[in-house]
Protein backbone atom coordinates (compact mmCIF):
# COMPACT_ATOMS: atom_id res chain seq x y z
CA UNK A 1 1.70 -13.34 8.65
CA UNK A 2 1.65 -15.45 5.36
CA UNK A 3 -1.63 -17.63 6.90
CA UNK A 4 -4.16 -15.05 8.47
CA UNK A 5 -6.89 -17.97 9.56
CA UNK A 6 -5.32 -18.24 12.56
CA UNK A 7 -5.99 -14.51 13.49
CA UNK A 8 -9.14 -14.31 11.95
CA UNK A 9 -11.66 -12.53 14.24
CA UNK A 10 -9.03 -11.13 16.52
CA UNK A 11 -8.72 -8.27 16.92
CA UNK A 12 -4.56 -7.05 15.78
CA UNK A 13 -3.04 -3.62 16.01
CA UNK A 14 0.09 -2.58 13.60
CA UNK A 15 2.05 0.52 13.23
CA UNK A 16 2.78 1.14 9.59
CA UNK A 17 3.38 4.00 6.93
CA UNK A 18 0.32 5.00 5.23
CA UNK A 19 0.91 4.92 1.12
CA UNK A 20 -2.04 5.63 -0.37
CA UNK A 21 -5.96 5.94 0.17
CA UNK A 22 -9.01 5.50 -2.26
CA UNK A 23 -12.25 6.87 -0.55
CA UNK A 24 -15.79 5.83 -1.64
CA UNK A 25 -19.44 5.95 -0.52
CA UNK A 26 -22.13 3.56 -0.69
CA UNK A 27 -25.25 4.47 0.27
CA UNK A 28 -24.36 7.05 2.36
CA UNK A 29 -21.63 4.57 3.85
CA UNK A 30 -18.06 6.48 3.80
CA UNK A 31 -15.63 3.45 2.99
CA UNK A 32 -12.10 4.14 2.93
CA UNK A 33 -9.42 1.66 1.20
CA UNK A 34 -5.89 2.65 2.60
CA UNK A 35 -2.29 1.04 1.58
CA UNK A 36 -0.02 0.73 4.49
CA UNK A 37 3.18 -0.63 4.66
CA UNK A 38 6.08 -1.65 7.49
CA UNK A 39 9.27 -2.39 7.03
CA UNK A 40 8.57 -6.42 6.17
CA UNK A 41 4.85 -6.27 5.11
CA UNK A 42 2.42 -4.77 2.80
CA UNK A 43 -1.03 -4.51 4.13
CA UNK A 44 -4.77 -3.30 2.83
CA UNK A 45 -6.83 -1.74 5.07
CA UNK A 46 -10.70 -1.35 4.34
CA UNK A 47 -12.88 0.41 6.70
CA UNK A 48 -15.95 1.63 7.08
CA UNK A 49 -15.53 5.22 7.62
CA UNK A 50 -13.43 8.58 6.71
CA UNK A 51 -9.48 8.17 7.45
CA UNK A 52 -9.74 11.35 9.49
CA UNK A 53 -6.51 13.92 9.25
CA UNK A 54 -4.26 10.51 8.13
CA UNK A 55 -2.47 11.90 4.83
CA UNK A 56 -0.03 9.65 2.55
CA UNK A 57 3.61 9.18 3.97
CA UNK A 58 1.95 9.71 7.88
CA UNK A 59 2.99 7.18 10.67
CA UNK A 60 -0.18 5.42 11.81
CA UNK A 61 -1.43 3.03 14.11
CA UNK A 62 -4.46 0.38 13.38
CA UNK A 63 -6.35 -1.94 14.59
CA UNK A 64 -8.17 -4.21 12.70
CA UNK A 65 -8.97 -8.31 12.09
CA UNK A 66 -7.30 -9.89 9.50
CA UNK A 67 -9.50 -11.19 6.11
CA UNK A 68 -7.56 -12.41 3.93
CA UNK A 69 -4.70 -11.91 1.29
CA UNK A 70 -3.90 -9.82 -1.83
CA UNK A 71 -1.79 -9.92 -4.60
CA UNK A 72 -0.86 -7.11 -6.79
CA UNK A 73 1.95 -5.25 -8.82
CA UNK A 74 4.12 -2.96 -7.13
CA UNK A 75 5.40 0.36 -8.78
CA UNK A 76 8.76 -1.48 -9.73
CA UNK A 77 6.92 -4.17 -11.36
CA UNK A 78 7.24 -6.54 -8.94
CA UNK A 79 4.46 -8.85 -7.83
CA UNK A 80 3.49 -8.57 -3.83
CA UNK A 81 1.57 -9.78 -1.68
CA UNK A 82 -0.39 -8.21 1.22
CA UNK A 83 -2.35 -8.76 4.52
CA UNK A 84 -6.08 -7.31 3.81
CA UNK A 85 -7.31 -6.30 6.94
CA UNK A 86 -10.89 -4.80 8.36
CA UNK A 87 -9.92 -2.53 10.40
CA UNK A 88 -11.53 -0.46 13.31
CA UNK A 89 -9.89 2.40 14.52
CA UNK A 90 -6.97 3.78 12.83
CA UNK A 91 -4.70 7.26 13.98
CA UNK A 92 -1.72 9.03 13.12
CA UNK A 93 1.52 8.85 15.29
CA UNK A 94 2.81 12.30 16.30
């Protein structure tokens, strides 16, 4: 998905690796900023809630509506690009 507009507002679901998570509140707002990744695409995930029993390296499913794109520096150094999604629901796969 290199052009999200056409997906904007739908509603997608993925199943991905989760990487890594960064977990913040905002007035009393739990907002949860997760790095997922398949094996083509990098993708953000920002919702507005906890991640639940989801730890780093889990299999996960999520559903969410694409918003945009972000670019950023991998750990090798290399410059990527990823799918930023608000997401919904998310779970691990057992």
């Amino acid at each position: 998905m290199k052009n999200p507009d056409p997906y904007r507002g739908k509603i997608l679901d993925y199943k991905a690796v989760a990487l890594s998570f960064i977990e913040q509140t905002v007035d009393d707002v739990p907002i949860t900023f997760i790095h997922i990744a398949d094996r083509k695409h990098d993708y953000f995930l920002i919702m507005l809630k906890e991640k639940g029993n989801i730890k780093e390296h889990d299999d996960i499913r999520f559903w969410g509506t694409p918003i945009g794109t972000e670019s950023f520096e991998a750990k090798d150094g290399k410059q990527r690009t990823a799918q930023v999604f608000f997401g919904s629901h998310i779970e691990k796969i057992i």
